[in-house]
Protein backbone atom coordinates (compact mmCIF):
# COMPACT_ATOMS: atom_id res chain seq x y z
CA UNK A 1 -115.72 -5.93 -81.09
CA UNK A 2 -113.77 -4.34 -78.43
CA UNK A 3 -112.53 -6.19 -75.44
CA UNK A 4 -112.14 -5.30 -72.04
CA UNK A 5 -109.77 -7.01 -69.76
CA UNK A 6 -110.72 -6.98 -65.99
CA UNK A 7 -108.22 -7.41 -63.78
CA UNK A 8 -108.25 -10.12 -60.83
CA UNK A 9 -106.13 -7.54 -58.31
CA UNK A 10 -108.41 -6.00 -55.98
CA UNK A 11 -105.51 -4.38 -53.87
CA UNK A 12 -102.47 -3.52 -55.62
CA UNK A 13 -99.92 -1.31 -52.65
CA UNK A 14 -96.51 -0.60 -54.89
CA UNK A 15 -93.11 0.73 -53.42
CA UNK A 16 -95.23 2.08 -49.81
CA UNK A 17 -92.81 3.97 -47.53
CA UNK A 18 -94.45 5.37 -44.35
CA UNK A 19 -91.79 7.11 -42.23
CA UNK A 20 -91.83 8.88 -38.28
CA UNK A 21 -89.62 11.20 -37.26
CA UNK A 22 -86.62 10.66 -39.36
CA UNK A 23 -87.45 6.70 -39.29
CA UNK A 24 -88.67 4.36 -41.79
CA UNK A 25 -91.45 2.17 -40.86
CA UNK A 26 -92.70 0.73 -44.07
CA UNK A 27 -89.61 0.46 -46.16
CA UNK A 28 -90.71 0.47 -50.45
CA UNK A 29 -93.51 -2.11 -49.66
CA UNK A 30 -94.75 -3.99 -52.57
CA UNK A 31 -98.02 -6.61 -51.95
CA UNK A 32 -100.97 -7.27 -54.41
CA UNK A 33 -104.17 -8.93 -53.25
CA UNK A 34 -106.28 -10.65 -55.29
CA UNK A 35 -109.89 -10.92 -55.57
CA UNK A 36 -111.96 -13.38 -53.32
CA UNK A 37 -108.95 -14.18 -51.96
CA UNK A 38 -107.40 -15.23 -48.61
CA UNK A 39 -103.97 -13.25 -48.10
CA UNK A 40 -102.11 -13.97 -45.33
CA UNK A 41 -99.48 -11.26 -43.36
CA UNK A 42 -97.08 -13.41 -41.50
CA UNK A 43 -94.19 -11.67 -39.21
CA UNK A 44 -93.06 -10.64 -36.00
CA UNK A 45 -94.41 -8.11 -33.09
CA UNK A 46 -92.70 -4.31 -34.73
CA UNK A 47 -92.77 -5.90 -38.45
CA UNK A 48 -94.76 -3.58 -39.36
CA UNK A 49 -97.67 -5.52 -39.86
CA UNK A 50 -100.10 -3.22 -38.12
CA UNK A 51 -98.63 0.02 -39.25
CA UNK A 52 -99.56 -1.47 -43.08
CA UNK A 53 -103.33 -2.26 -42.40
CA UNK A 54 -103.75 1.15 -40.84
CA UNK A 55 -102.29 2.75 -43.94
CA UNK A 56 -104.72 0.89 -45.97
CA UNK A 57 -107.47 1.48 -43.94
CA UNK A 58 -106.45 5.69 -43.97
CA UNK A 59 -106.30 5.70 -40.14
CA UNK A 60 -105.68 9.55 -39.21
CA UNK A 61 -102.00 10.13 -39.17
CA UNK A 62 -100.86 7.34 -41.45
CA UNK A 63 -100.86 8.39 -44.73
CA UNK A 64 -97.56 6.65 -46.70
CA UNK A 65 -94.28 9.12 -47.05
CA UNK A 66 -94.01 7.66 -50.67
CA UNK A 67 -95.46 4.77 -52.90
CA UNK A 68 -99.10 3.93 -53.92
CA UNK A 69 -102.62 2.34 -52.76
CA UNK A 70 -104.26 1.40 -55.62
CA UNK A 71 -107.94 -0.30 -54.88
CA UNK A 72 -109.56 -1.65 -57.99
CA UNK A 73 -107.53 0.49 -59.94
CA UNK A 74 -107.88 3.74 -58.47
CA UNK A 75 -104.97 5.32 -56.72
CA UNK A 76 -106.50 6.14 -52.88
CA UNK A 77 -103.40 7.41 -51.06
CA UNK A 78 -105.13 10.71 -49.96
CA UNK A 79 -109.12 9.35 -49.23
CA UNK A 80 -109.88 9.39 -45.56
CA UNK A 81 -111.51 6.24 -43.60
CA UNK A 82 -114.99 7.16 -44.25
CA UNK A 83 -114.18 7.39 -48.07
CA UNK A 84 -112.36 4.13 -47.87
CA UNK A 85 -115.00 2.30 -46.24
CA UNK A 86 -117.50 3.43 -48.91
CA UNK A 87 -115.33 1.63 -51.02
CA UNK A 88 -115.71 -1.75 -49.37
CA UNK A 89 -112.53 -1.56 -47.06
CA UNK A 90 -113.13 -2.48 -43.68
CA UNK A 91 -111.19 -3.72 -40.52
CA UNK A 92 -111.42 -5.53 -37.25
CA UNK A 93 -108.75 -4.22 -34.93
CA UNK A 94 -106.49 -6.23 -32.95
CA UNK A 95 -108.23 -5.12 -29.70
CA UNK A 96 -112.31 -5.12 -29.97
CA UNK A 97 -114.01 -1.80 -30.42
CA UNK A 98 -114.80 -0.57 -27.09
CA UNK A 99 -118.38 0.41 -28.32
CA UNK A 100 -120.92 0.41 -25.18
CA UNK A 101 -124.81 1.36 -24.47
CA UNK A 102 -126.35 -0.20 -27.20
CA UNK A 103 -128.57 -3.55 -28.45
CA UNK A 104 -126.47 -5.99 -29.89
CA UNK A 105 -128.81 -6.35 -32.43
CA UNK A 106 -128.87 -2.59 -33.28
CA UNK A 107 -125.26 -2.42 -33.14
CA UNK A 108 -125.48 -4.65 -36.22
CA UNK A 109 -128.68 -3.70 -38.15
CA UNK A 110 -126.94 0.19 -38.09
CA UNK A 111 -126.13 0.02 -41.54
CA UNK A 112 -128.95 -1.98 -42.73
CA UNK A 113 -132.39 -2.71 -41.11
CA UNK A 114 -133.46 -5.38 -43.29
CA UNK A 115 -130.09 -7.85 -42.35
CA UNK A 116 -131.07 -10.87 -40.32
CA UNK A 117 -128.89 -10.23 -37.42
CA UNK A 118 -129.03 -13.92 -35.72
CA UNK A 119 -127.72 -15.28 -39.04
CA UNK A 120 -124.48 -13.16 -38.78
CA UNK A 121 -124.26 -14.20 -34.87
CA UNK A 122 -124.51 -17.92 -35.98
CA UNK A 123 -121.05 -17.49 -38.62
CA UNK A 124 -118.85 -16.27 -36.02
CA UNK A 125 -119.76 -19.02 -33.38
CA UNK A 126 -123.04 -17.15 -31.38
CA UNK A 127 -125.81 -19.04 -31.62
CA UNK A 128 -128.49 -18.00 -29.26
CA UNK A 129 -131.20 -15.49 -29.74
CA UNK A 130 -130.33 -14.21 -26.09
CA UNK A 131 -127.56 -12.60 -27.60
CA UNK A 132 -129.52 -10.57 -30.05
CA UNK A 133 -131.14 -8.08 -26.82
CA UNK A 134 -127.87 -8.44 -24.64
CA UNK A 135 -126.47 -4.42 -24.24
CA UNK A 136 -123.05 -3.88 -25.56
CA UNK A 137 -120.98 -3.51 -21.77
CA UNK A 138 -118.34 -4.43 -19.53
CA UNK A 139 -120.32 -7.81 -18.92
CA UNK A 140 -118.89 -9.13 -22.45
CA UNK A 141 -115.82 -11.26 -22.92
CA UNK A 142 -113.24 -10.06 -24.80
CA UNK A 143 -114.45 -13.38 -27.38
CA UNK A 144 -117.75 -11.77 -27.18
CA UNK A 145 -116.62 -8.70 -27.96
CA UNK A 146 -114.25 -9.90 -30.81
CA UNK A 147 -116.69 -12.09 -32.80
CA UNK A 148 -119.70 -9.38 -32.47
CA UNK A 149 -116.99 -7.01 -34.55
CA UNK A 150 -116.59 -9.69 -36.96
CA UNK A 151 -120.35 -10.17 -37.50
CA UNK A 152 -120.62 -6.64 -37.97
CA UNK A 153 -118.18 -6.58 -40.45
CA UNK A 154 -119.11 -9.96 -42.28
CA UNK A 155 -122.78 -7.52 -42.56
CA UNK A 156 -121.11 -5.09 -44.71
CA UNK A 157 -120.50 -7.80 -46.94
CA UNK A 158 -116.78 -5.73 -47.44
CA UNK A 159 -115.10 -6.20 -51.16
CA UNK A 160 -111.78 -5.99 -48.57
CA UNK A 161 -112.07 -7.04 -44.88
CA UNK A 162 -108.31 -6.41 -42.47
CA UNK A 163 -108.09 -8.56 -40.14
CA UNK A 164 -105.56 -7.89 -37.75
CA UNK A 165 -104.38 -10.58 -35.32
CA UNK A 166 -107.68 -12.19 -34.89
CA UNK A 167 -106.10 -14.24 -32.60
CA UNK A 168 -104.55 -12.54 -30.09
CA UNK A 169 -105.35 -11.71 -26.13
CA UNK A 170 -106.83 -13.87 -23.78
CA UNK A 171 -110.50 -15.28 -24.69
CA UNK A 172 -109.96 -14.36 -27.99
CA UNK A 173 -110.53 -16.67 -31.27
CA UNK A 174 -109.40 -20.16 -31.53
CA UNK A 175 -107.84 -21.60 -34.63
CA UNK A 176 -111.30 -23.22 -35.81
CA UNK A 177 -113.08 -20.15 -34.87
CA UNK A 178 -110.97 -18.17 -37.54
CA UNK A 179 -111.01 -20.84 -40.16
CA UNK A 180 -115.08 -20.49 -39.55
CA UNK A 181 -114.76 -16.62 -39.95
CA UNK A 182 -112.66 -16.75 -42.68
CA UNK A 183 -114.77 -19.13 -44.61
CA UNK A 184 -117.54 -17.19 -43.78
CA UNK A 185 -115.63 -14.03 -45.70
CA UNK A 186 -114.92 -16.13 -48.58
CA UNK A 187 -118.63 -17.25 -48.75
CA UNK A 188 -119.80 -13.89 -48.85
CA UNK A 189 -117.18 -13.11 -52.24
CA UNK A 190 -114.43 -10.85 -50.19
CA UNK A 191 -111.12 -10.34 -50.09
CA UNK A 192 -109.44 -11.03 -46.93
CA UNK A 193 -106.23 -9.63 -45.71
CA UNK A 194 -104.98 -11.94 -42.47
CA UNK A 195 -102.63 -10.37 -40.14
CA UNK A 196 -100.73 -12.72 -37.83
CA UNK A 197 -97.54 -13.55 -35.91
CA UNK A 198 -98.74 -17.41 -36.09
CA UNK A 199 -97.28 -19.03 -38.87
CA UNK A 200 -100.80 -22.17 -38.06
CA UNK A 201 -103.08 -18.89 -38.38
CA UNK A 202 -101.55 -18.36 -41.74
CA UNK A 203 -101.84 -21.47 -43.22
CA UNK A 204 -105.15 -20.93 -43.56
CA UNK A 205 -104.88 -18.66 -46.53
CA UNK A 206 -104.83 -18.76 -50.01
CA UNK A 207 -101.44 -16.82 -50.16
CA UNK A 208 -98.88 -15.40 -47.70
CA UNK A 209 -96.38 -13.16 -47.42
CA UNK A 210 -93.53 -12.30 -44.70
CA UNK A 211 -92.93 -8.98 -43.65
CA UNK A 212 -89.70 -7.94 -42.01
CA UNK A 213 -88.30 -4.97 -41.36
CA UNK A 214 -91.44 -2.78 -42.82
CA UNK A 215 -90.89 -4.71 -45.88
CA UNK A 216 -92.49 -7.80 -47.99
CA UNK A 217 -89.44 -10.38 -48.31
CA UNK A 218 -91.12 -13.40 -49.71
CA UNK A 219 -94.41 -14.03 -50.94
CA UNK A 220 -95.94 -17.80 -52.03
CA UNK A 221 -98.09 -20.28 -50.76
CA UNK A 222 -98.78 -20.38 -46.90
CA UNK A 223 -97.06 -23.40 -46.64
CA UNK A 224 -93.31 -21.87 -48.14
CA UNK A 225 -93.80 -18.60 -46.45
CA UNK A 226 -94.55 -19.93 -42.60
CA UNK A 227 -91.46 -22.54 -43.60
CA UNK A 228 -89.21 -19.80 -44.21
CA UNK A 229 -90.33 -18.09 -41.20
CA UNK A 230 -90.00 -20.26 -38.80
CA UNK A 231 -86.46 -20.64 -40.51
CA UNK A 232 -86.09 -16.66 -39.50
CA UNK A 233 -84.10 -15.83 -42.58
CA UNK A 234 -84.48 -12.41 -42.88
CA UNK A 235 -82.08 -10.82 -45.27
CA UNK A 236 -83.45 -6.86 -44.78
CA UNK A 237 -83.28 -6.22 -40.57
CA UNK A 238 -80.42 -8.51 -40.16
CA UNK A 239 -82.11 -9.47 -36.96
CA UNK A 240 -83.00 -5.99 -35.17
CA UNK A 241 -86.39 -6.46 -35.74
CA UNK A 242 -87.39 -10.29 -35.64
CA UNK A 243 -84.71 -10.84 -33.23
CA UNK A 244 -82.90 -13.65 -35.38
């Protein structure tokens, strides 16, 4: 009887380089995630931490100089957004989608009319049915704003949800709020890839790993990588970068 091994890496990027005008950003970039699991993206503002979730994602202009994105075993260096998305890849961006003129409730149900909208509302933290007829405008927080994306996103039921700096601005997520998100991702069976500058944010994950420099420079559990970053030993910028 034949056997078929299937493997646990959902994500597999080996020996990325992205490079701008003469300058590498992502520097032979080597980071596997696995299946239903939590992966944390600890580093410094101009680590490059942003720059490799947009090259995942296929964002127009970033496609890598050298190296490969494999996703469940298939190489997808040259599929566009839309194609990647198909896929199950999704993100929430560091700043909130400016989307405007529309239901909150039809801004989720867009991809599905048969979702229960108020149930993704309650897993990122919104609990009243007012929200469900609110427009999308300038009247919502940038919280509201934030966690409506996420909902959105948690609807898709993604095989590979980005998350990048889910933290970060003012009225954005709290600690608990993200630990709620996140366990609201791993409920759901996906694959979460956690960017963050906040070595407490990434202690939430299964496994981390510290970028420097455009390039992975240890990888472990959450608890040795944010040790060694707070430690700032970074062996590949020599301190240009993460200002050691």
């Amino acid at each position: 009887m034949l056997k078929y091994i299937v493997s646990n890496e959902l994500l597999n990027i080996r020996e990325l380089s992205y490079t701008v005008n003469g300058k590498k950003i992502i520097r032979d970039l080597s980071l596997t995630i696995h299946r239903s699991e939590v992966h944390a993206l600890l580093g410094a503002n101009g680590s490059g931490k942003s720059t490799l979730a947009y090259l995942i994602m296929g964002c127009d202009g970033y496609r890598p100089t050298s190296g490969q994105i494999i996703f469940e075993g298939n190489v997808i260096n040259d599929l566009k957004i839309h194609e990647r998305a198909r896929l199950g890849i999704t993100m929430a961006w560091q700043e909130p989608v400016r989307f405007e003129g529309i239901s909150i409730k039809d801004y989720l149900t867009i991809r599905n009319k048969d979702i229960d909208p108020s149930y993704y509302l309650k897993m990122v933290g919104l609990h009243t049915e007012l929200y469900l007829h609110r427009m999308v405008d300038k009247f919502l927080s940038g919280g509201e704003r934030k966690r409506i994306e996420l909902a959105s996103i948690l609807a898709l039921n993604p095989k590979l949800a980005i998350l990048d700096e889910p933290d970060s601005g003012i009225d954005m997520l709290s600690t608990q709020d993200i630990i709620n998100v996140i366990n609201a991702f791993k409920e759901k069976g996906s694959s979460v890839l956690l960017i963050t500058h906040r070595e407490e944010i990434s202690l939430i994950a299964d496994r981390a790993s510290q970028i420097c420099g455009g390039k992975i420079i240890c990888s472990g559990s959450p608890h040795e990588v944010a040790e060694h970053y707070k430690s700032r030993k970074c062996f590949v910028c020599d301190g240009e970068i993460c200002n050691i």
